[in-house]
PDB file of N, CA and C in Angstrom:
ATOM      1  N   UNK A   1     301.843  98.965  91.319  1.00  0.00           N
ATOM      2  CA  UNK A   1     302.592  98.255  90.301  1.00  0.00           C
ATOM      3  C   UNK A   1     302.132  98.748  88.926  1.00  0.00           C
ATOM      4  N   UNK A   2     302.899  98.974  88.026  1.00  0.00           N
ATOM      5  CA  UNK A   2     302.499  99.193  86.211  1.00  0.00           C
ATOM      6  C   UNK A   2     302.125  98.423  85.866  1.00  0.00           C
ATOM      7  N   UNK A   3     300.996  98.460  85.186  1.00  0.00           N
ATOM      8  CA  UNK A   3     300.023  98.051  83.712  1.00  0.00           C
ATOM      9  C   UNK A   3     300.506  98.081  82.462  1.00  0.00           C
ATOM     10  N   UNK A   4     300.735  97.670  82.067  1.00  0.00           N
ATOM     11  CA  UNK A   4     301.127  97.281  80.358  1.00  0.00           C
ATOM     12  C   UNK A   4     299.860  97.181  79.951  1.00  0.00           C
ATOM     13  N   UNK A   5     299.157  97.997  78.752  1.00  0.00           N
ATOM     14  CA  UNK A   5     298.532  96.822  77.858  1.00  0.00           C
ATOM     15  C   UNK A   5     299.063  96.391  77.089  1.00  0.00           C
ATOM     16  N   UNK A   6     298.233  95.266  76.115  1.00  0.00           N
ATOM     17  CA  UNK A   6     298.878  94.129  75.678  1.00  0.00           C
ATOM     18  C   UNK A   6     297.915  94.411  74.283  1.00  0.00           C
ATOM     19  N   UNK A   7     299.126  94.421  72.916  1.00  0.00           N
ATOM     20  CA  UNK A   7     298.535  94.325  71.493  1.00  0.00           C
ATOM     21  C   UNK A   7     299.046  92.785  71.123  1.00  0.00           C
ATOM     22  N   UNK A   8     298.293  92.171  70.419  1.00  0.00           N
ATOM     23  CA  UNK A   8     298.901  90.859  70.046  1.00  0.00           C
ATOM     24  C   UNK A   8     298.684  91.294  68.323  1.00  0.00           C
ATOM     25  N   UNK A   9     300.335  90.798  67.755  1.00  0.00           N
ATOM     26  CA  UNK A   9     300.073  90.872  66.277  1.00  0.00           C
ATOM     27  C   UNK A   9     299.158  89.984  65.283  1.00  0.00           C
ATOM     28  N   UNK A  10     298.645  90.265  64.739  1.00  0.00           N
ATOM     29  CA  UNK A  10     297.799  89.415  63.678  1.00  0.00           C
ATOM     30  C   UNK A  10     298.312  88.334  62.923  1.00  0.00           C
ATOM     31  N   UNK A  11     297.997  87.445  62.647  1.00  0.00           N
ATOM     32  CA  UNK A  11     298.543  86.334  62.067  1.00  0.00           C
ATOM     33  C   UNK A  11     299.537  87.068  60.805  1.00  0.00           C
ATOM     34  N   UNK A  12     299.028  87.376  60.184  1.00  0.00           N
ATOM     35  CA  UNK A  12     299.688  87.279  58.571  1.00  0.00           C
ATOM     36  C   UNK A  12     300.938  88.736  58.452  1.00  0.00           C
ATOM     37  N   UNK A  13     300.741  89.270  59.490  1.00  0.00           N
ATOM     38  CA  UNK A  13     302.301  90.310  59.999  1.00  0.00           C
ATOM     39  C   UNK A  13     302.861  89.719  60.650  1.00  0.00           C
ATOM     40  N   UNK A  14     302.199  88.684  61.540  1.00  0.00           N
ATOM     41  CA  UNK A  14     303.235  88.315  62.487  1.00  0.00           C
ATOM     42  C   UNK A  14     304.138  87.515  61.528  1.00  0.00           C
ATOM     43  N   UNK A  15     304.031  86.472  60.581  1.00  0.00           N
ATOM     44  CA  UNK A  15     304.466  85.771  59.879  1.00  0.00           C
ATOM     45  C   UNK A  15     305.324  86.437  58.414  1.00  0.00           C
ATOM     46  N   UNK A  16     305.272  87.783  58.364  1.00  0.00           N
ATOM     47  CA  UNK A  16     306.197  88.731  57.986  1.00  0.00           C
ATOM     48  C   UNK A  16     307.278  88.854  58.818  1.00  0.00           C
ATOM     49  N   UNK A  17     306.654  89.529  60.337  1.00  0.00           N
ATOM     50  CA  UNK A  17     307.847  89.285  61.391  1.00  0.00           C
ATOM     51  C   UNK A  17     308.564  88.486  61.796  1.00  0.00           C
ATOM     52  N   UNK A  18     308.261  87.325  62.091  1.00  0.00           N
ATOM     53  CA  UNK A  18     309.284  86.144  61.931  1.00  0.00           C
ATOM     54  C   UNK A  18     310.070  85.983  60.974  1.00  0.00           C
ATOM     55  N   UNK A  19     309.898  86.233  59.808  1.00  0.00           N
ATOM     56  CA  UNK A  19     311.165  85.878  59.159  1.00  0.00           C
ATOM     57  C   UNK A  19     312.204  87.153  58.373  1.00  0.00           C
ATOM     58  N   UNK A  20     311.539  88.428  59.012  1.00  0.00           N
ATOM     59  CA  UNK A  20     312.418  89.618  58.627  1.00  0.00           C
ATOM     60  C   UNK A  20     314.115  89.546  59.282  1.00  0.00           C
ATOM     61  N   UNK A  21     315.006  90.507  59.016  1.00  0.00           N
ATOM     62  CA  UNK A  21     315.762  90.225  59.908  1.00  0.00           C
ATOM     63  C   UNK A  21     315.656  91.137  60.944  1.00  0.00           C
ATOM     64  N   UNK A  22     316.727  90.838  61.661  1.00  0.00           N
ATOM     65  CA  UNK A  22     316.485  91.692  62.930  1.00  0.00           C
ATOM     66  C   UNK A  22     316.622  93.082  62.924  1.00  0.00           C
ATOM     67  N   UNK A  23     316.305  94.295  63.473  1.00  0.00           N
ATOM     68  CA  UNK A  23     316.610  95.667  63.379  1.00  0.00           C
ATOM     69  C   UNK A  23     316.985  96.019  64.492  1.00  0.00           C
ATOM     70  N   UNK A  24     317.963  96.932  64.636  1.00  0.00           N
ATOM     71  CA  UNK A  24     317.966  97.489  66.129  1.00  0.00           C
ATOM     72  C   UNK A  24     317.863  98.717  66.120  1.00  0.00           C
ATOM     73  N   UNK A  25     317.037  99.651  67.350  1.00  0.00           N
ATOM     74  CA  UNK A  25     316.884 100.681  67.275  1.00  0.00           C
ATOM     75  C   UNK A  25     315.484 100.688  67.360  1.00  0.00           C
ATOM     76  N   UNK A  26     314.414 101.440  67.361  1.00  0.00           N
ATOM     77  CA  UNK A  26     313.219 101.995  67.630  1.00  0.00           C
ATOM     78  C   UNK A  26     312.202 101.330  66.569  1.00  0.00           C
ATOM     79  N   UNK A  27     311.469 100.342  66.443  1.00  0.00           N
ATOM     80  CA  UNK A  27     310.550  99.275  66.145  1.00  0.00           C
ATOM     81  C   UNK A  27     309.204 100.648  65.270  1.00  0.00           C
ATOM     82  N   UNK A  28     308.977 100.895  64.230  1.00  0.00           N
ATOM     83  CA  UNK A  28     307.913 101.439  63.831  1.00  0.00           C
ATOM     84  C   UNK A  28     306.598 100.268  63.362  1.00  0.00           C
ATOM     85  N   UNK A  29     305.457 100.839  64.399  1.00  0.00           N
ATOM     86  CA  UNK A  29     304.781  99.211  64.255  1.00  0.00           C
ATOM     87  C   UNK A  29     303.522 100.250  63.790  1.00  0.00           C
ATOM     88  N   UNK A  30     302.175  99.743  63.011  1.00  0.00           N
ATOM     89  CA  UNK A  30     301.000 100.193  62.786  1.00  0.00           C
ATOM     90  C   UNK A  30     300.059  99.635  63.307  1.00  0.00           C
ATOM     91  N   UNK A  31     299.212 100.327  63.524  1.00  0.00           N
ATOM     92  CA  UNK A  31     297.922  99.788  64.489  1.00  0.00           C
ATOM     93  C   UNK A  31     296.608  99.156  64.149  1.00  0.00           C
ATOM     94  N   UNK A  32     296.754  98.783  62.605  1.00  0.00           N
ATOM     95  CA  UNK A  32     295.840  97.719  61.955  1.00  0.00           C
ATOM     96  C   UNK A  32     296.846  96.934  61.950  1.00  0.00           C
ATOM     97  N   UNK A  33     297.634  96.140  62.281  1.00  0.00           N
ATOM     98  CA  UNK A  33     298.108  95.433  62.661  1.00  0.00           C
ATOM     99  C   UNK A  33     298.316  94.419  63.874  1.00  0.00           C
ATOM    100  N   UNK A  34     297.401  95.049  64.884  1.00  0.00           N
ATOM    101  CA  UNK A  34     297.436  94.768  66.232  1.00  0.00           C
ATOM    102  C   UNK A  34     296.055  94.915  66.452  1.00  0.00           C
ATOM    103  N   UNK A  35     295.570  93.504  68.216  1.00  0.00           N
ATOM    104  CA  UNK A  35     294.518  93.900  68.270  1.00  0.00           C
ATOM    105  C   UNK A  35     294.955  93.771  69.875  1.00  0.00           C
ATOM    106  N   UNK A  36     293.566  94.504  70.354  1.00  0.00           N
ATOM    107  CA  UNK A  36     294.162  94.436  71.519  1.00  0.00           C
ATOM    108  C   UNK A  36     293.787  93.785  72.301  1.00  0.00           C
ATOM    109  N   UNK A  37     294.503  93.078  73.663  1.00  0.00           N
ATOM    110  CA  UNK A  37     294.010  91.950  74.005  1.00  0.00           C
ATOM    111  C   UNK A  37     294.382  92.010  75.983  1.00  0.00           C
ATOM    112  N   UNK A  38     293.596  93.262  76.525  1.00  0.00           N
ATOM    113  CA  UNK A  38     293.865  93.013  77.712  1.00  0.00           C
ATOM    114  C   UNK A  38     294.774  93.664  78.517  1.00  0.00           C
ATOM    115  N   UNK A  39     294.971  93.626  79.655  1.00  0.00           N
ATOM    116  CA  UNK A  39     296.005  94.529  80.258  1.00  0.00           C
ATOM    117  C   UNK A  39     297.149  93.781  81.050  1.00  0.00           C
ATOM    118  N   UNK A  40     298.267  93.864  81.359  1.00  0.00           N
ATOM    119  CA  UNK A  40     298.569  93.085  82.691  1.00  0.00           C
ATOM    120  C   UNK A  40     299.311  93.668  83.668  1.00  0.00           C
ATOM    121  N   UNK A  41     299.151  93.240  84.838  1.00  0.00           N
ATOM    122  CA  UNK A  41     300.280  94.477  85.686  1.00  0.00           C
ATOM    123  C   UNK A  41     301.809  93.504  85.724  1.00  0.00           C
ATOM    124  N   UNK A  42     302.661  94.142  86.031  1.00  0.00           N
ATOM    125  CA  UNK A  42     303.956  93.739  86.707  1.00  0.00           C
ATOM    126  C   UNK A  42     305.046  94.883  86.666  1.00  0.00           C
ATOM    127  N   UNK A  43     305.952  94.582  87.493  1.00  0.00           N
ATOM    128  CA  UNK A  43     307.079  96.035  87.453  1.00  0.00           C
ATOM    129  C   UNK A  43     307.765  95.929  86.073  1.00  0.00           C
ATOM    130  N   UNK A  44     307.942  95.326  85.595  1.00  0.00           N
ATOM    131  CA  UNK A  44     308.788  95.444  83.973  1.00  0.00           C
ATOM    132  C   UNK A  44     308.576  94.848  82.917  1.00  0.00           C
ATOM    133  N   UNK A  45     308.948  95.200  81.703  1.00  0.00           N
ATOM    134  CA  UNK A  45     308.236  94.459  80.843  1.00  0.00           C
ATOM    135  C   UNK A  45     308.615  92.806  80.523  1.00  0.00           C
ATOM    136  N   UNK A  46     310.123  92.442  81.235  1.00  0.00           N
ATOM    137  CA  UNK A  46     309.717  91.448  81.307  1.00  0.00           C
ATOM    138  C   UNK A  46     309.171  90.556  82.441  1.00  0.00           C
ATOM    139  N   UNK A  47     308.548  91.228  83.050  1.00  0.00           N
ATOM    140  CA  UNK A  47     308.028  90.576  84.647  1.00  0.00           C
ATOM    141  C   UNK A  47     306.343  90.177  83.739  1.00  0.00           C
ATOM    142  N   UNK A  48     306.487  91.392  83.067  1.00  0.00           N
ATOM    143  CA  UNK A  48     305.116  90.743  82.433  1.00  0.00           C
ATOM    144  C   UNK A  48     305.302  89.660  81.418  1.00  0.00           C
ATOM    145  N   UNK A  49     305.763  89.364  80.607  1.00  0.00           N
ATOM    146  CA  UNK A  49     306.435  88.618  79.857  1.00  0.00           C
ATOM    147  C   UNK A  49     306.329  87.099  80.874  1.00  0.00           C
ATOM    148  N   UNK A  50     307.290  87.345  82.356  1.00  0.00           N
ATOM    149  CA  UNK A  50     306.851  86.161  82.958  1.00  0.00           C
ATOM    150  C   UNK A  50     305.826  85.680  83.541  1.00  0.00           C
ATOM    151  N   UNK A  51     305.145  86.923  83.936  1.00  0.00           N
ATOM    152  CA  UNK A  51     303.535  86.337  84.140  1.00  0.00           C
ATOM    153  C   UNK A  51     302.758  85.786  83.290  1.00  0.00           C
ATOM    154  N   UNK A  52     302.797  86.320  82.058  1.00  0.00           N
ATOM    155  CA  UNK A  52     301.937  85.545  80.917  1.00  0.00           C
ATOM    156  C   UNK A  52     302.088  84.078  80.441  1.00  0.00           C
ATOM    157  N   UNK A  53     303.898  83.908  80.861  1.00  0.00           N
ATOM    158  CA  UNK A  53     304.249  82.131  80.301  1.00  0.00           C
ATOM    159  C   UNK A  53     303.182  81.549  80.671  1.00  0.00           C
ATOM    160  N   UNK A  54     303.149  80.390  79.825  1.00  0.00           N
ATOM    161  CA  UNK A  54     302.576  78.829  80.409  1.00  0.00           C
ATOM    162  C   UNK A  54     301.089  79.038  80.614  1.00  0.00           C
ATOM    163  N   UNK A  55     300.810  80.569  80.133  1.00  0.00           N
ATOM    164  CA  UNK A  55     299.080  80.572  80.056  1.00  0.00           C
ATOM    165  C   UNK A  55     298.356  80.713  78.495  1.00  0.00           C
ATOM    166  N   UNK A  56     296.991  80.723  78.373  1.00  0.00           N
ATOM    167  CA  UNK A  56     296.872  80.824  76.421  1.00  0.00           C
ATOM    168  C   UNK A  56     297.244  82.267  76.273  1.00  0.00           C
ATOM    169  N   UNK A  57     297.209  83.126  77.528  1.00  0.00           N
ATOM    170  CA  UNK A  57     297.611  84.597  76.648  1.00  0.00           C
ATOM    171  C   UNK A  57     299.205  85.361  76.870  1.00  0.00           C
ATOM    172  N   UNK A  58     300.183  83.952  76.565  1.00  0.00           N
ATOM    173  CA  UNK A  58     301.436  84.166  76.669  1.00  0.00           C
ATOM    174  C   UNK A  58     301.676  85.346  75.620  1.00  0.00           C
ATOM    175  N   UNK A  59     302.775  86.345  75.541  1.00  0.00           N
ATOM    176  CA  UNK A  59     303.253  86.740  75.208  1.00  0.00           C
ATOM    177  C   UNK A  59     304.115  86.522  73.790  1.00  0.00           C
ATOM    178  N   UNK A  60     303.831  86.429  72.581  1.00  0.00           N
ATOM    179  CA  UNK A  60     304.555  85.803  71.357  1.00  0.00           C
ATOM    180  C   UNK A  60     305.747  87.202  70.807  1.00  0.00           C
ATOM    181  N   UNK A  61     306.363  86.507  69.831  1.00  0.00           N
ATOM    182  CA  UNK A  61     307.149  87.755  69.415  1.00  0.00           C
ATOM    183  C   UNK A  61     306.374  88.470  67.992  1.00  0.00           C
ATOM    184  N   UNK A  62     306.923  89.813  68.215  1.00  0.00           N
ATOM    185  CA  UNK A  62     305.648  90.575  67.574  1.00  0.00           C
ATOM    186  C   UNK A  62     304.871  91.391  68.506  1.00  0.00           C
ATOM    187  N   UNK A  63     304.228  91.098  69.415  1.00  0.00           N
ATOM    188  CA  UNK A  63     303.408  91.711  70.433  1.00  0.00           C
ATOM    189  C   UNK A  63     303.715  92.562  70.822  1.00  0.00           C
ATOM    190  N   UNK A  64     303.013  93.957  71.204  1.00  0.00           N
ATOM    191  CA  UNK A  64     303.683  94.818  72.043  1.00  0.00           C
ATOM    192  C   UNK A  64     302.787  94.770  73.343  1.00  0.00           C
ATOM    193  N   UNK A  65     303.720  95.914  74.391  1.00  0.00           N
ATOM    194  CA  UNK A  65     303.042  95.731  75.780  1.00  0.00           C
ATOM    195  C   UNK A  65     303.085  97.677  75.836  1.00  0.00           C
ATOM    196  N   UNK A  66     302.162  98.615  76.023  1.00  0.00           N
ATOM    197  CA  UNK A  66     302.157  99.830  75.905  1.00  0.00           C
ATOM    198  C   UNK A  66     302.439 100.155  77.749  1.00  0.00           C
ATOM    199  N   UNK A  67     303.274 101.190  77.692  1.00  0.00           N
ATOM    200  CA  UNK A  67     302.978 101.599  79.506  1.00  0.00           C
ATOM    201  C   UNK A  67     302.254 102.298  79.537  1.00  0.00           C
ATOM    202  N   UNK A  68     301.532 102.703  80.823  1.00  0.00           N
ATOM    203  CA  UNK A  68     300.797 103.435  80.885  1.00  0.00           C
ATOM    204  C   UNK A  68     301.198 105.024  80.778  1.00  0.00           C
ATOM    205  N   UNK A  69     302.254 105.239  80.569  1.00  0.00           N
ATOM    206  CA  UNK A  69     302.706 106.657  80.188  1.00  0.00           C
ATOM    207  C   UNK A  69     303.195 106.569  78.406  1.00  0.00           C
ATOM    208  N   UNK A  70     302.420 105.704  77.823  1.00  0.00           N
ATOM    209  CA  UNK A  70     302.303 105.656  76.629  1.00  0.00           C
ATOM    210  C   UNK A  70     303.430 104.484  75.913  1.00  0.00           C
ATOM    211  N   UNK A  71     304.430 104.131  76.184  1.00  0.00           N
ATOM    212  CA  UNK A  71     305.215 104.580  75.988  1.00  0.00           C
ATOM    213  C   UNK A  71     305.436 102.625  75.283  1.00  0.00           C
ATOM    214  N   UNK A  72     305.599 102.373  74.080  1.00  0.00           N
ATOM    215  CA  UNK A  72     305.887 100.964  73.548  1.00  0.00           C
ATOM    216  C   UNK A  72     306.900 100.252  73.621  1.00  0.00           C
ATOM    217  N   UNK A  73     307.026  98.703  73.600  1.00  0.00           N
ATOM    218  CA  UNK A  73     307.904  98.225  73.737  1.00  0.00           C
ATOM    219  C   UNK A  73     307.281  97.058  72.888  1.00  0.00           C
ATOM    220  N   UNK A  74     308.135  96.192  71.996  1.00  0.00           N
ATOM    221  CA  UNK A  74     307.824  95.360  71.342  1.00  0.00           C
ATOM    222  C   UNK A  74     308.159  93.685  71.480  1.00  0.00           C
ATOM    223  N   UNK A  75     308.100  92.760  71.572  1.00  0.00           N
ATOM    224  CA  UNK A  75     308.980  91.118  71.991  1.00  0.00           C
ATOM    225  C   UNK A  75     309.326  90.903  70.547  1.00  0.00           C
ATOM    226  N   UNK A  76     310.825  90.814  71.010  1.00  0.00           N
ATOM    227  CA  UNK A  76     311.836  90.245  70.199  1.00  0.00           C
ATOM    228  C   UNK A  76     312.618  88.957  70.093  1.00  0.00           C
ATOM    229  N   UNK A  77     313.312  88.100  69.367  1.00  0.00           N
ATOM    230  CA  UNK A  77     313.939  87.502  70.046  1.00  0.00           C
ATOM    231  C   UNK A  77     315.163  87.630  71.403  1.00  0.00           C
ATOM    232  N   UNK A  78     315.606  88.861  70.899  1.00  0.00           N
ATOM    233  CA  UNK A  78     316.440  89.871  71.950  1.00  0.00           C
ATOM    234  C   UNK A  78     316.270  90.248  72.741  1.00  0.00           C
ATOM    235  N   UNK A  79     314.437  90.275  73.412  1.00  0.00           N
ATOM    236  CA  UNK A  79     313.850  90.775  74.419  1.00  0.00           C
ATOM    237  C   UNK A  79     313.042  91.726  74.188  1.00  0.00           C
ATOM    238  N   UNK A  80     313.076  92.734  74.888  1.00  0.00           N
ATOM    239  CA  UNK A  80     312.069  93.258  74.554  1.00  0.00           C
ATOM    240  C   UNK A  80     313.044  94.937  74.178  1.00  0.00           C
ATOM    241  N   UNK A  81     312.333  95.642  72.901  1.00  0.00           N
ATOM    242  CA  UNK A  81     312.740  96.700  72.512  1.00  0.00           C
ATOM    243  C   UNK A  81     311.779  98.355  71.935  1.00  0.00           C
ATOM    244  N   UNK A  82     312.097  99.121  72.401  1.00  0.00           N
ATOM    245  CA  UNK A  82     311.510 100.129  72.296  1.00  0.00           C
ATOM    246  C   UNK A  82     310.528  99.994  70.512  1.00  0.00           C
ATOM    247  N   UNK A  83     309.501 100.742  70.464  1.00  0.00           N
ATOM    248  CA  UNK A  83     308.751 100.249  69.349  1.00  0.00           C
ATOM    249  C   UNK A  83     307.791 102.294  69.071  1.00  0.00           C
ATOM    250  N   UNK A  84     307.435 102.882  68.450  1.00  0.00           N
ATOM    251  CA  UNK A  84     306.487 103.849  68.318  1.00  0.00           C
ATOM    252  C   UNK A  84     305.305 103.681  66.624  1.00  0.00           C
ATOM    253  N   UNK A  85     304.311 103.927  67.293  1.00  0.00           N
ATOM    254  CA  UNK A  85     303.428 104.078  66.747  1.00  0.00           C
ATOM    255  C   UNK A  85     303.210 104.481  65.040  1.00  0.00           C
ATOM    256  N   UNK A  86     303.197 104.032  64.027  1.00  0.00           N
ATOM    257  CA  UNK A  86     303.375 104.959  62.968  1.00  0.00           C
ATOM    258  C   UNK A  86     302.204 105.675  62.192  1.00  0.00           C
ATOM    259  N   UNK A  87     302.192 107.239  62.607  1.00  0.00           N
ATOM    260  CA  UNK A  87     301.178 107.816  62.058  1.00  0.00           C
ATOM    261  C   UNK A  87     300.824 107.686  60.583  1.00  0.00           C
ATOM    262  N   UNK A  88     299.844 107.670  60.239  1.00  0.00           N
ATOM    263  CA  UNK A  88     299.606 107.925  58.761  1.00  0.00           C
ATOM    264  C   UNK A  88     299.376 109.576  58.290  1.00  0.00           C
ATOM    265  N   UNK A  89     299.929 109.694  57.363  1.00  0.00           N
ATOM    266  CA  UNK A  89     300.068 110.790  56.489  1.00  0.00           C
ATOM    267  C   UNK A  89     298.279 111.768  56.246  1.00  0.00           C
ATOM    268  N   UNK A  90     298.388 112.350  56.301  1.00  0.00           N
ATOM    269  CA  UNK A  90     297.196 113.142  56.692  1.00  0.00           C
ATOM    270  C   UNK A  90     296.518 113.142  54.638  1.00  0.00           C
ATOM    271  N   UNK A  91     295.586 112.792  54.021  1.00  0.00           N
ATOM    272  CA  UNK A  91     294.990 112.878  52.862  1.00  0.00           C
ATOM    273  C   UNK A  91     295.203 114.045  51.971  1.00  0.00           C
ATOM    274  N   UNK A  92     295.898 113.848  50.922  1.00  0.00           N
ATOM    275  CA  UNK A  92     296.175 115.933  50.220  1.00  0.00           C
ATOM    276  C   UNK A  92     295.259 116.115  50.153  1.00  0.00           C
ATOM    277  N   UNK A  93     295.609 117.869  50.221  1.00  0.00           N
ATOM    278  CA  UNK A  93     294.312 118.447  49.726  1.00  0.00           C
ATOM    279  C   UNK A  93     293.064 117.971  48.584  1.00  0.00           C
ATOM    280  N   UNK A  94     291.941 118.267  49.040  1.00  0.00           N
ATOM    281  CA  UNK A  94     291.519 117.737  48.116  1.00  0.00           C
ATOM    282  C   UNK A  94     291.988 118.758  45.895  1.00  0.00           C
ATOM    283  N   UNK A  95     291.920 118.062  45.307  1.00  0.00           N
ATOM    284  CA  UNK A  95     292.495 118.614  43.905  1.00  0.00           C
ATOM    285  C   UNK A  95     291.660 119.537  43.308  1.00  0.00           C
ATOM    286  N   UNK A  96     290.063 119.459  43.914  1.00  0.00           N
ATOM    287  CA  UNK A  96     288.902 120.537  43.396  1.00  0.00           C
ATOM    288  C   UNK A  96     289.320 121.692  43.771  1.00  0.00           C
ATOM    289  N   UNK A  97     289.374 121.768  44.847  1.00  0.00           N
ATOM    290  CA  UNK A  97     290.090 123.124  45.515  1.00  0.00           C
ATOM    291  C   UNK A  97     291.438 123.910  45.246  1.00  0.00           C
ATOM    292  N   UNK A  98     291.142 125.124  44.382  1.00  0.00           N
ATOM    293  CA  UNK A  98     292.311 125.505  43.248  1.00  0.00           C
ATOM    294  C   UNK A  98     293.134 126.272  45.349  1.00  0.00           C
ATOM    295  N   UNK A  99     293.833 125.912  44.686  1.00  0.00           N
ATOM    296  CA  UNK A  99     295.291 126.937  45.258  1.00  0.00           C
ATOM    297  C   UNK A  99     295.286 127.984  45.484  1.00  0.00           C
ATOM    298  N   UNK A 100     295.355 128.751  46.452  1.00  0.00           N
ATOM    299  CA  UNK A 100     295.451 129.959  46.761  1.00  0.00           C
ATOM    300  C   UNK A 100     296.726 131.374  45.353  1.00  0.00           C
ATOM    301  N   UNK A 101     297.711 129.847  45.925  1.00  0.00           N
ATOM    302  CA  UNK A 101     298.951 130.776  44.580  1.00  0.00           C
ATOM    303  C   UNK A 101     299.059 129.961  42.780  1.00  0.00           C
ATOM    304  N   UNK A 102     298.101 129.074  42.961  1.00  0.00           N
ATOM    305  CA  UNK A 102     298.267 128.996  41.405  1.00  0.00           C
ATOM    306  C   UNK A 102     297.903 130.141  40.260  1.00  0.00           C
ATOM    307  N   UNK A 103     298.311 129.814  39.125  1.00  0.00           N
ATOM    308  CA  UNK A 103     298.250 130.980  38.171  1.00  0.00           C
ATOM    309  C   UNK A 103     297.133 130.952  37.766  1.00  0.00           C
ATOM    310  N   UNK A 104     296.487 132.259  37.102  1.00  0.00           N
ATOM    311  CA  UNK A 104     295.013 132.500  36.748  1.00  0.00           C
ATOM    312  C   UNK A 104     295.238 132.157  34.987  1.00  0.00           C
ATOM    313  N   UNK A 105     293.657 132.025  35.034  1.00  0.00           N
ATOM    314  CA  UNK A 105     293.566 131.192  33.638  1.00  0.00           C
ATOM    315  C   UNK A 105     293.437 132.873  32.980  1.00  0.00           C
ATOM    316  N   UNK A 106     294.337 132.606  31.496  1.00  0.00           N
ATOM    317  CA  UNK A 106     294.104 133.627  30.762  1.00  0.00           C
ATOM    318  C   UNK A 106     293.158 134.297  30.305  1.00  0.00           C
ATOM    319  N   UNK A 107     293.152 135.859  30.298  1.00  0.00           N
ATOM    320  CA  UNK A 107     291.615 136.056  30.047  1.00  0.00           C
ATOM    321  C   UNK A 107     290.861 135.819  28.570  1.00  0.00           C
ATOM    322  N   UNK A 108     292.207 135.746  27.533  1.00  0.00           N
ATOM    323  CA  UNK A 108     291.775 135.359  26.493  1.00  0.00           C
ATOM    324  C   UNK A 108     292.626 134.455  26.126  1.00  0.00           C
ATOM    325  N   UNK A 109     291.229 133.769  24.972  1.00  0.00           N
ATOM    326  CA  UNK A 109     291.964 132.499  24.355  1.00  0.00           C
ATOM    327  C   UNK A 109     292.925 132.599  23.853  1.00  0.00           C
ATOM    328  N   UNK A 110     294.381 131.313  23.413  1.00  0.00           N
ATOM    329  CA  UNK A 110     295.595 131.776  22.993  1.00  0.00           C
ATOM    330  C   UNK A 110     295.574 131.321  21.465  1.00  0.00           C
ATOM    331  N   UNK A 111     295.870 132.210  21.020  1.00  0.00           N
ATOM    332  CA  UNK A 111     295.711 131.799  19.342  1.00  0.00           C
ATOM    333  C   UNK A 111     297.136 131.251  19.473  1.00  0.00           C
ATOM    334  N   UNK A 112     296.986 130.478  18.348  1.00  0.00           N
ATOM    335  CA  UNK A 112     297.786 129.064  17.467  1.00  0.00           C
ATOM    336  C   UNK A 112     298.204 129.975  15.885  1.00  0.00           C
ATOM    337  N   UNK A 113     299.383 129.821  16.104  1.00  0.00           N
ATOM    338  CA  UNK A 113     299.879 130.095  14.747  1.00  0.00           C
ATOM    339  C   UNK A 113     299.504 130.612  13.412  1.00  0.00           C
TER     340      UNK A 113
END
């Protein structure tokens, strides 16, 4: 049977998420945002969804459940919907480090008028 793990959203996104509107289409979620909380098996994501009812580590909306072939899904009011990871942008170069193609400083000073 498949494993889901299980991210539960953080209070103060989740409470962004509740009152956004709805989106459809592919969920971009970040991962300081989520903590993680466990694994569960069942054949689908909402089989897991029904295993969790009626226990403290139910399933809220916001949450995602990851498959084990990576692959996200998020709880909606709609159910459950595809969701991916959002990378962060890699730091620029650092600015000390001149440029390979920038222009060279003149060899002499530029006189003024």
């Amino acid at each position: 049977m498949p494993a889901y793990r299980i991210y539960r959203l953080k209070p103060r996104p989740r409470q962004q998420f509740l009152w956004a509107p709805h989106t459809s289409g592919t969920t971009e979620v970040k991962l300081r945002d989520y903590i993680e909380a466990g694994s569960v098996e069942a054949a689908s994501t909402y089989g897991a969804w029904a295993a969790r009812q009626g226990t403290d580590g139910a399933l809220e909306l916001g949450d995602l459940l990851e498959a084990t072939d990576g692959k996200l899904y998020i709880c909606k009011y709609v159910g459950f919907e595809d969701a991916k990871w959002v990378v962060p942008e890699a730091p620029p170069a650092s600015e000390s480090a001149a440029p390979e193609d920038a222009p060279s400083a003149p060899s002499a000073p530029l006189q003024l008028g």
